[in-house]
C-alpha atoms as a PDB file:
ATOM      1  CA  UNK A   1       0.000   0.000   0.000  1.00  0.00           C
ATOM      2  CA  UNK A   2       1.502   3.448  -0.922  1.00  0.00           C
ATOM      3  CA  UNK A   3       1.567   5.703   1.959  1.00  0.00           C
ATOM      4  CA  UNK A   4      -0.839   8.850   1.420  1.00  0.00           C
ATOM      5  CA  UNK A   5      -0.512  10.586   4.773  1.00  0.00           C
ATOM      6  CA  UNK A   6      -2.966  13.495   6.089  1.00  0.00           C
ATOM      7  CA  UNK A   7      -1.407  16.353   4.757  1.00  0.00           C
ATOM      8  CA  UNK A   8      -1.248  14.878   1.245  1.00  0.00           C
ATOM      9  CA  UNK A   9      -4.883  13.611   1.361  1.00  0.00           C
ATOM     10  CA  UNK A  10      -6.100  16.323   3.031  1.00  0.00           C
ATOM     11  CA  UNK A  11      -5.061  19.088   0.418  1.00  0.00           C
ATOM     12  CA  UNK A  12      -5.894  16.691  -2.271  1.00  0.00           C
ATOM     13  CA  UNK A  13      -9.427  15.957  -1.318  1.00  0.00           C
ATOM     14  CA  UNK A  14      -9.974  19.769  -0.941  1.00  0.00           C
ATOM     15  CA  UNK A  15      -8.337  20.715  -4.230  1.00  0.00           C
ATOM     16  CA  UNK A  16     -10.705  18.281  -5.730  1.00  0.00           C
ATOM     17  CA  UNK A  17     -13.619  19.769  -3.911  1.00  0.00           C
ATOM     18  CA  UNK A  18     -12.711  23.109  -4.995  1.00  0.00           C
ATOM     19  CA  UNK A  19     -12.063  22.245  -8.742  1.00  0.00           C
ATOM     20  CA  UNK A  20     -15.465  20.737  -8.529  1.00  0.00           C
ATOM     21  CA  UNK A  21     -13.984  18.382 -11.877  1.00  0.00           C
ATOM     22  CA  UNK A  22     -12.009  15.822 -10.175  1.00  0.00           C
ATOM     23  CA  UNK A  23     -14.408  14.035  -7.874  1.00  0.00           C
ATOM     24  CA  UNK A  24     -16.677  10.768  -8.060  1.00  0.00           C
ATOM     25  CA  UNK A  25     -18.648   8.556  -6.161  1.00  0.00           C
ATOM     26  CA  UNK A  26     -18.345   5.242  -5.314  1.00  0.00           C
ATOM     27  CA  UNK A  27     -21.379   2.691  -5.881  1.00  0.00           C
ATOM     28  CA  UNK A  28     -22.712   1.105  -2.837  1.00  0.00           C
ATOM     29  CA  UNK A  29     -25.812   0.448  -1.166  1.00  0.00           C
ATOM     30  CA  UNK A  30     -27.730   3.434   1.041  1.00  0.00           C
ATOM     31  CA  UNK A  31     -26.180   5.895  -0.918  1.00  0.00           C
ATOM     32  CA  UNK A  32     -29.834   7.782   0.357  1.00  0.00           C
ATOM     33  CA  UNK A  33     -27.688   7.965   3.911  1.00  0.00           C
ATOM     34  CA  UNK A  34     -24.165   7.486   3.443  1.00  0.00           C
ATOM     35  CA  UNK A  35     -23.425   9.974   0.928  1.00  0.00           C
ATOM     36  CA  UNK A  36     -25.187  13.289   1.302  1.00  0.00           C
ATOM     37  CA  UNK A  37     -22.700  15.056  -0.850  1.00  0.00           C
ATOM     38  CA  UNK A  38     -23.915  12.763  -3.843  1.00  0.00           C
ATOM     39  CA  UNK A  39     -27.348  13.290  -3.182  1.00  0.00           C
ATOM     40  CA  UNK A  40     -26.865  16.850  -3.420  1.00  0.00           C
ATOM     41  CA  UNK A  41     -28.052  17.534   0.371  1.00  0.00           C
ATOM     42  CA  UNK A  42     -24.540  19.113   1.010  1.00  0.00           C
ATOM     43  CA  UNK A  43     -22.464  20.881  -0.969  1.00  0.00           C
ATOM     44  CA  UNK A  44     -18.592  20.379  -1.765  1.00  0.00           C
ATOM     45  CA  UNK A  45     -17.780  23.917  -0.209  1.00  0.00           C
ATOM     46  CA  UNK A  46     -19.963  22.758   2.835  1.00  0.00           C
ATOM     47  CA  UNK A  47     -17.667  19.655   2.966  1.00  0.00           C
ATOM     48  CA  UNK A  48     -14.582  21.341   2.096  1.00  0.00           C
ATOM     49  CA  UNK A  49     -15.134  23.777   5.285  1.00  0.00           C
ATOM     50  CA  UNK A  50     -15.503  20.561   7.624  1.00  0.00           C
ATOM     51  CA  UNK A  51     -11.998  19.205   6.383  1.00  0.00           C
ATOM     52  CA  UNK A  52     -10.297  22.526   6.598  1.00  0.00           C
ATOM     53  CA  UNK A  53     -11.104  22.410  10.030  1.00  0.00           C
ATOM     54  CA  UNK A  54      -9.472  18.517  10.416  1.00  0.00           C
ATOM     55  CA  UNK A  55      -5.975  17.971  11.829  1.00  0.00           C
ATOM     56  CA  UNK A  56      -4.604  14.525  11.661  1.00  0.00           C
ATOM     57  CA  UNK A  57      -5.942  14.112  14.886  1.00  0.00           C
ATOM     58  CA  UNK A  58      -9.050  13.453  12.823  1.00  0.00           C
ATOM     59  CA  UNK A  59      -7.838  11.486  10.089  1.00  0.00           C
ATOM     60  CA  UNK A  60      -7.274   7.277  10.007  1.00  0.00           C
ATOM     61  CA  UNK A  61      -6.082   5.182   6.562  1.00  0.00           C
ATOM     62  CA  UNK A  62      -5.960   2.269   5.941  1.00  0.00           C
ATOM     63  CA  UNK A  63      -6.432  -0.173   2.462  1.00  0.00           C
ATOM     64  CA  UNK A  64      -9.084  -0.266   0.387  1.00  0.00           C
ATOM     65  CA  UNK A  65     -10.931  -4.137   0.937  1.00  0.00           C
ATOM     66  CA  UNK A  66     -10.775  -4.501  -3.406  1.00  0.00           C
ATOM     67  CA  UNK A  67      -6.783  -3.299  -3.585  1.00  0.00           C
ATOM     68  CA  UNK A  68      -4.766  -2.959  -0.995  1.00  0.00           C
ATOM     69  CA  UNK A  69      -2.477  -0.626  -3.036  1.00  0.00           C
ATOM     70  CA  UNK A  70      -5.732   1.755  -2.497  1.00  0.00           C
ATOM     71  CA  UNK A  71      -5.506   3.887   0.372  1.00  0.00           C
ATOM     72  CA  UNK A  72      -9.234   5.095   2.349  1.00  0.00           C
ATOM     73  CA  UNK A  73      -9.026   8.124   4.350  1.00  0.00           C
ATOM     74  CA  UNK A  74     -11.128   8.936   6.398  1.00  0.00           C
ATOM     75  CA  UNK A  75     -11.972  12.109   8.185  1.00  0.00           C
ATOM     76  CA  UNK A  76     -14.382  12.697  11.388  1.00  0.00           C
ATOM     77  CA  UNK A  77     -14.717  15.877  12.243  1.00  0.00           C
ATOM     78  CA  UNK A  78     -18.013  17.907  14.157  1.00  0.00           C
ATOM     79  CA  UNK A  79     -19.633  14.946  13.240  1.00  0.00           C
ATOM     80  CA  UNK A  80     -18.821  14.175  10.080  1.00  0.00           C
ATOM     81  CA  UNK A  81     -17.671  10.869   8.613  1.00  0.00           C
ATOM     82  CA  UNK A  82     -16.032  11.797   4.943  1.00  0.00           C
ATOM     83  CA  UNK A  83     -14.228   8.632   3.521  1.00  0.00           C
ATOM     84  CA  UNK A  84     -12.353   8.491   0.523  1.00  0.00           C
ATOM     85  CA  UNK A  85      -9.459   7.484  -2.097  1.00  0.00           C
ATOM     86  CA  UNK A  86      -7.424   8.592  -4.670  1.00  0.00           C
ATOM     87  CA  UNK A  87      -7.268   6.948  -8.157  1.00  0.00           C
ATOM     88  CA  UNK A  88      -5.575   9.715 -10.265  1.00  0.00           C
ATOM     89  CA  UNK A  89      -6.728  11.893 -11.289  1.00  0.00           C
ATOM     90  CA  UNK A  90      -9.824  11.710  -9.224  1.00  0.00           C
ATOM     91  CA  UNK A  91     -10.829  11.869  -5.659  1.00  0.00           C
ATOM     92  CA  UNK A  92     -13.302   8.911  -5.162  1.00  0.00           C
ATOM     93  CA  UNK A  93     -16.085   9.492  -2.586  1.00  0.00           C
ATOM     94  CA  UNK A  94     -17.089   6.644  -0.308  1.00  0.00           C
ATOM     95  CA  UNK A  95     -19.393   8.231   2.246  1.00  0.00           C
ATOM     96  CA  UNK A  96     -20.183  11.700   3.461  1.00  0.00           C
ATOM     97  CA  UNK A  97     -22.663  11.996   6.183  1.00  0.00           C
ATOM     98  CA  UNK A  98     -23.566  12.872   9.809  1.00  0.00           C
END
């Protein structure tokens, strides 16, 4: 697994956010729930705000269960649960949600 610590993904994930042109979602089930950014009940400057305010305090990795040369982040912040990868050049969204 290649490392991807905090720093990188967090100004990664917000450049993404920001661009607005480099971000996806993954599939899955509940999407209703797990990914409010998706569903267009948040918005990506909404989410970018939460993960400005994230120190590595809030931030865990760890391999993605298809490819373990995948690295998940995941941030929890006021809240929050945002979880997500990089396959370049995008920023893949797992879940977003309170």
């Amino acid at each position: 697994m290649k490392q991807e610590g905090f720093r990188f993904a967090k100004e990664k994930v917000l450049k993404a956010l920001v661009d607005g042109s480099s971000y996806l979602h993954e599939t899955r089930n509940a999407i209703d729930v797990k990914n409010l950014l998706q569903m267009g009940l948040v918005t990506a400057e909404e989410i970018a705000a939460v993960i400005r305010r994230c120190t590595g305090a809030h931030h865990t990795s760890s391999p993605h269960h298809w490819s373990a040369e995948i690295t998940v982040h995941v941030l929890r912040r006021d809240g929050w649960y945002i979880k997500f990868y990089f396959v370049d050049p995008d920023t893949v969204f797992i879940s977003v949600h309170r």
